[in-house]
C-alpha atoms as a PDB file:
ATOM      1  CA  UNK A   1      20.728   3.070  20.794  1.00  0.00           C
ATOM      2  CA  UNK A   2      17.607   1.626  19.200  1.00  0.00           C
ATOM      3  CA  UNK A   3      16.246  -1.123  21.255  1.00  0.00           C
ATOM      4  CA  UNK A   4      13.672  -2.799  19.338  1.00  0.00           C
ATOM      5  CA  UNK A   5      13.349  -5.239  16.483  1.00  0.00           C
ATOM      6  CA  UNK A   6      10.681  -4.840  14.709  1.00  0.00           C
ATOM      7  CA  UNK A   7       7.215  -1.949  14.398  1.00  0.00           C
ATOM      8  CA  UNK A   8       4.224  -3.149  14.864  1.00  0.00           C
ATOM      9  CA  UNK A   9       1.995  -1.301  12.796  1.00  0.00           C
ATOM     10  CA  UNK A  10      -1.224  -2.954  12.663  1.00  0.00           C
ATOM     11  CA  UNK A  11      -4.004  -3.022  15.208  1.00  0.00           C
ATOM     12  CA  UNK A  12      -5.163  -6.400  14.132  1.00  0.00           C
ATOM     13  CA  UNK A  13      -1.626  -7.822  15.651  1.00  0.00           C
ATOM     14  CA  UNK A  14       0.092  -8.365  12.443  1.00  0.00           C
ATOM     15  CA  UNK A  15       3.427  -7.015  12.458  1.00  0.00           C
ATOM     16  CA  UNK A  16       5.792  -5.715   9.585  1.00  0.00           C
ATOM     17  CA  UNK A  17       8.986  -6.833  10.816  1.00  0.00           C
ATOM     18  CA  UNK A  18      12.050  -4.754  10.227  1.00  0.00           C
ATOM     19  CA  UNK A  19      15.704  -4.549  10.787  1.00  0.00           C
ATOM     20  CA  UNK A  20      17.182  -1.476  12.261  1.00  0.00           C
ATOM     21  CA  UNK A  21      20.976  -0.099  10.476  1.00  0.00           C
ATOM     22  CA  UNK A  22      22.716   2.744  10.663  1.00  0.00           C
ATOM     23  CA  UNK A  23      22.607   5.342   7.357  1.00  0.00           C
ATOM     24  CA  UNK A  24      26.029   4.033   6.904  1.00  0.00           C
ATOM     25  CA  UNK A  25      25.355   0.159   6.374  1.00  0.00           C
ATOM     26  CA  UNK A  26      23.353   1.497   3.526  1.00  0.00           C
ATOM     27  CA  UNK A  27      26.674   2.945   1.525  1.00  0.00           C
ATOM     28  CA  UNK A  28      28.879   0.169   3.032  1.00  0.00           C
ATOM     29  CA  UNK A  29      26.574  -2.898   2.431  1.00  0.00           C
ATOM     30  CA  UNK A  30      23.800  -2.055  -0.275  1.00  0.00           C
ATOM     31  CA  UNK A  31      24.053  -5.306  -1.573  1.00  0.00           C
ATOM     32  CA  UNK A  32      23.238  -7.031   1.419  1.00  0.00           C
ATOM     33  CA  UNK A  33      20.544  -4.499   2.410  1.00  0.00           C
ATOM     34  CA  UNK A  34      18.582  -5.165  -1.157  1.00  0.00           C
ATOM     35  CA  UNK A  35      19.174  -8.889  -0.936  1.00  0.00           C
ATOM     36  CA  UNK A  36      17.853  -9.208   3.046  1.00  0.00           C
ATOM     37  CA  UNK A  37      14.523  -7.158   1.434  1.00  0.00           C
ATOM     38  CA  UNK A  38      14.199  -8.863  -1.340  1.00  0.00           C
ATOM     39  CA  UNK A  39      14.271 -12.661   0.216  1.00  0.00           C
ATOM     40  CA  UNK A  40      12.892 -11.923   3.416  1.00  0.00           C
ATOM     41  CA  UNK A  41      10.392  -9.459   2.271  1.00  0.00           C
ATOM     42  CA  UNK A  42      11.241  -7.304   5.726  1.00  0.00           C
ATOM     43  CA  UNK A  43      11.665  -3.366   5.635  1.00  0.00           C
ATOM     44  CA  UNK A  44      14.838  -2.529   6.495  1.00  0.00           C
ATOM     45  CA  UNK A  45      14.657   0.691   9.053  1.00  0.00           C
ATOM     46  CA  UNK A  46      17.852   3.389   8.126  1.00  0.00           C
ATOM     47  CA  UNK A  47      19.013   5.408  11.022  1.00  0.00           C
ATOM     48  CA  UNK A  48      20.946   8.580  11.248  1.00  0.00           C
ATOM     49  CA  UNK A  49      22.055   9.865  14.316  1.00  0.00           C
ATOM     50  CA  UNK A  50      19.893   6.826  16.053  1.00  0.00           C
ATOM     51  CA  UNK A  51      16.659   7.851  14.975  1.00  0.00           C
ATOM     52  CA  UNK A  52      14.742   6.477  12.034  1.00  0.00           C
ATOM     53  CA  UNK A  53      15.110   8.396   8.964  1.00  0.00           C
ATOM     54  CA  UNK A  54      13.985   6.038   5.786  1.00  0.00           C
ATOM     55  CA  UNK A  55      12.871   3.090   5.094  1.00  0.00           C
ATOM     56  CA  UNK A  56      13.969   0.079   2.423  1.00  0.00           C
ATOM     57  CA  UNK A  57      11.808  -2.231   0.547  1.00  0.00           C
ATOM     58  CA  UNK A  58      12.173  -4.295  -2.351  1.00  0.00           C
ATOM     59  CA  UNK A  59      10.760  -3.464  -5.152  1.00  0.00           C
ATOM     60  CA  UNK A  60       7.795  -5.893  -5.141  1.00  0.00           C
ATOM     61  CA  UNK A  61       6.857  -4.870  -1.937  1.00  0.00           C
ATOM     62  CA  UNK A  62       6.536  -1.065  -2.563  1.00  0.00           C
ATOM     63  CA  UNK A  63       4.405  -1.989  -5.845  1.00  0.00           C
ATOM     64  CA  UNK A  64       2.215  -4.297  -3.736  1.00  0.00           C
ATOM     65  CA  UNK A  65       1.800  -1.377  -0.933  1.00  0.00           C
ATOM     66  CA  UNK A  66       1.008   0.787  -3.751  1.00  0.00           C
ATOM     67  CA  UNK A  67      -1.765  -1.067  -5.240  1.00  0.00           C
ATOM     68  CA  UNK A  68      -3.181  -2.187  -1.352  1.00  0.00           C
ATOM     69  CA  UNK A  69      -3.227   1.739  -0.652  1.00  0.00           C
ATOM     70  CA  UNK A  70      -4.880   2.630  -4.145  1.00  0.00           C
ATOM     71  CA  UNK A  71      -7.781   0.077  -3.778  1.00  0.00           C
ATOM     72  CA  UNK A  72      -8.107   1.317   0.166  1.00  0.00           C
ATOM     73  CA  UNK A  73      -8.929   4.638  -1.111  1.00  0.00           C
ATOM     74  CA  UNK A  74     -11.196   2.998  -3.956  1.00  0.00           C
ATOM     75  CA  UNK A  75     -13.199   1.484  -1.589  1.00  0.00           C
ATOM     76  CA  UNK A  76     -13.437   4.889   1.089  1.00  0.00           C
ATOM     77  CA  UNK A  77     -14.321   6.798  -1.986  1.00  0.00           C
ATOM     78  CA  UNK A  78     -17.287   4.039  -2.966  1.00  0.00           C
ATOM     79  CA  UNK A  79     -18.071   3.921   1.024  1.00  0.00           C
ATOM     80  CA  UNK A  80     -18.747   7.887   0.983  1.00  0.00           C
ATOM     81  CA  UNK A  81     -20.061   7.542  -1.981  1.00  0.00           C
ATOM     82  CA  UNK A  82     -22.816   5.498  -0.494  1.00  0.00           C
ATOM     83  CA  UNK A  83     -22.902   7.119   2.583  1.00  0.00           C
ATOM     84  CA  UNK A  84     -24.329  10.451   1.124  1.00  0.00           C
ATOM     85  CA  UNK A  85     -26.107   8.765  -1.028  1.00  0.00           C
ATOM     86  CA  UNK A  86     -24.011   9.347  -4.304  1.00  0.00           C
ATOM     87  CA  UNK A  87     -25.149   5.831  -5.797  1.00  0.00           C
ATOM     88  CA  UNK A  88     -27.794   4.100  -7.659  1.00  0.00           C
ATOM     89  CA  UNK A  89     -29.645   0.498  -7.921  1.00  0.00           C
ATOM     90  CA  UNK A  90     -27.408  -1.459 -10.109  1.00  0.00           C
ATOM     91  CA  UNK A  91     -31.386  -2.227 -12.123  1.00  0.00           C
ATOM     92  CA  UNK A  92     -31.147   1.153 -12.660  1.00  0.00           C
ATOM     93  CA  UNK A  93     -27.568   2.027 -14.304  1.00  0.00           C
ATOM     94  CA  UNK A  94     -28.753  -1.567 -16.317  1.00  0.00           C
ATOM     95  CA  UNK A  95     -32.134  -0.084 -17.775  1.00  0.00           C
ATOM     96  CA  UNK A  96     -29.993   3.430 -18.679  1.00  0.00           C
ATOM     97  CA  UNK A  97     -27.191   1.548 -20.362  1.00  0.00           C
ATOM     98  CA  UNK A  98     -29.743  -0.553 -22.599  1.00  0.00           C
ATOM     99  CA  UNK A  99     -31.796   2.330 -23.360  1.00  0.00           C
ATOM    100  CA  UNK A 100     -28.416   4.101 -24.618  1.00  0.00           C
ATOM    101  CA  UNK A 101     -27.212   1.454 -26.533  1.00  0.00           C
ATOM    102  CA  UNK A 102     -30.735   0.803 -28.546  1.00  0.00           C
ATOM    103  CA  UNK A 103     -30.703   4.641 -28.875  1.00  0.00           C
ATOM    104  CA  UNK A 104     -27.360   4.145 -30.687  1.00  0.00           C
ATOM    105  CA  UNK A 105     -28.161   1.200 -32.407  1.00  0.00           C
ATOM    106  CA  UNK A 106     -31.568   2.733 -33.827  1.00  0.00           C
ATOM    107  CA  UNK A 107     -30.255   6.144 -34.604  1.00  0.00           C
END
């Protein structure tokens, strides 16, 4: 028996609340399941055999997560990128773009 409500997955205290069902609410009672995500915006935790096994979110939600996760790893690319000194002074990128262009322009 799974005895809690919801995961708390962030350190910062912010929680992602989710239900907990059995794998077979998810053939008997789909539509509820996608409704309950959809409106409430909760994950909906899928057990088999009592354990988690997968996890439902509405559509919105998983596109949002996807975009929060690609800019995450955006900005720890850009941080490393700093960090070993991959980067230049933004006067700099300036003065090579304008040189490029009025190469362009004049040639």
């Amino acid at each position: 028996m799974i005895q809690f409500d919801y995961i708390d997955i962030s350190e910062s205290g912010d929680t992602l609340e989710a239900s907990i069902r059995p794998s077979a609410d998810l053939r008997n009672h789909y539509s509820e399941i996608s409704r309950q995500c959809r409106e409430s915006r909760d994950a909906v935790i899928i057990t088999v055999n009592g354990r988690g096994d997968t996890a439902v979110l509405g559509l919105q939600d998983y596109y949002q997560m996807k975009s929060e996760l690609e800019l995450l790893r955006t900005l720890a690319e850009a941080e490393d990128d700093v960090k070993h000194g991959k980067v230049a002074p933004i006067q700099n990128s300036f003065d090579d773009l304008r040189a490029s262009l009025l190469e362009r322009k004049n040639g």
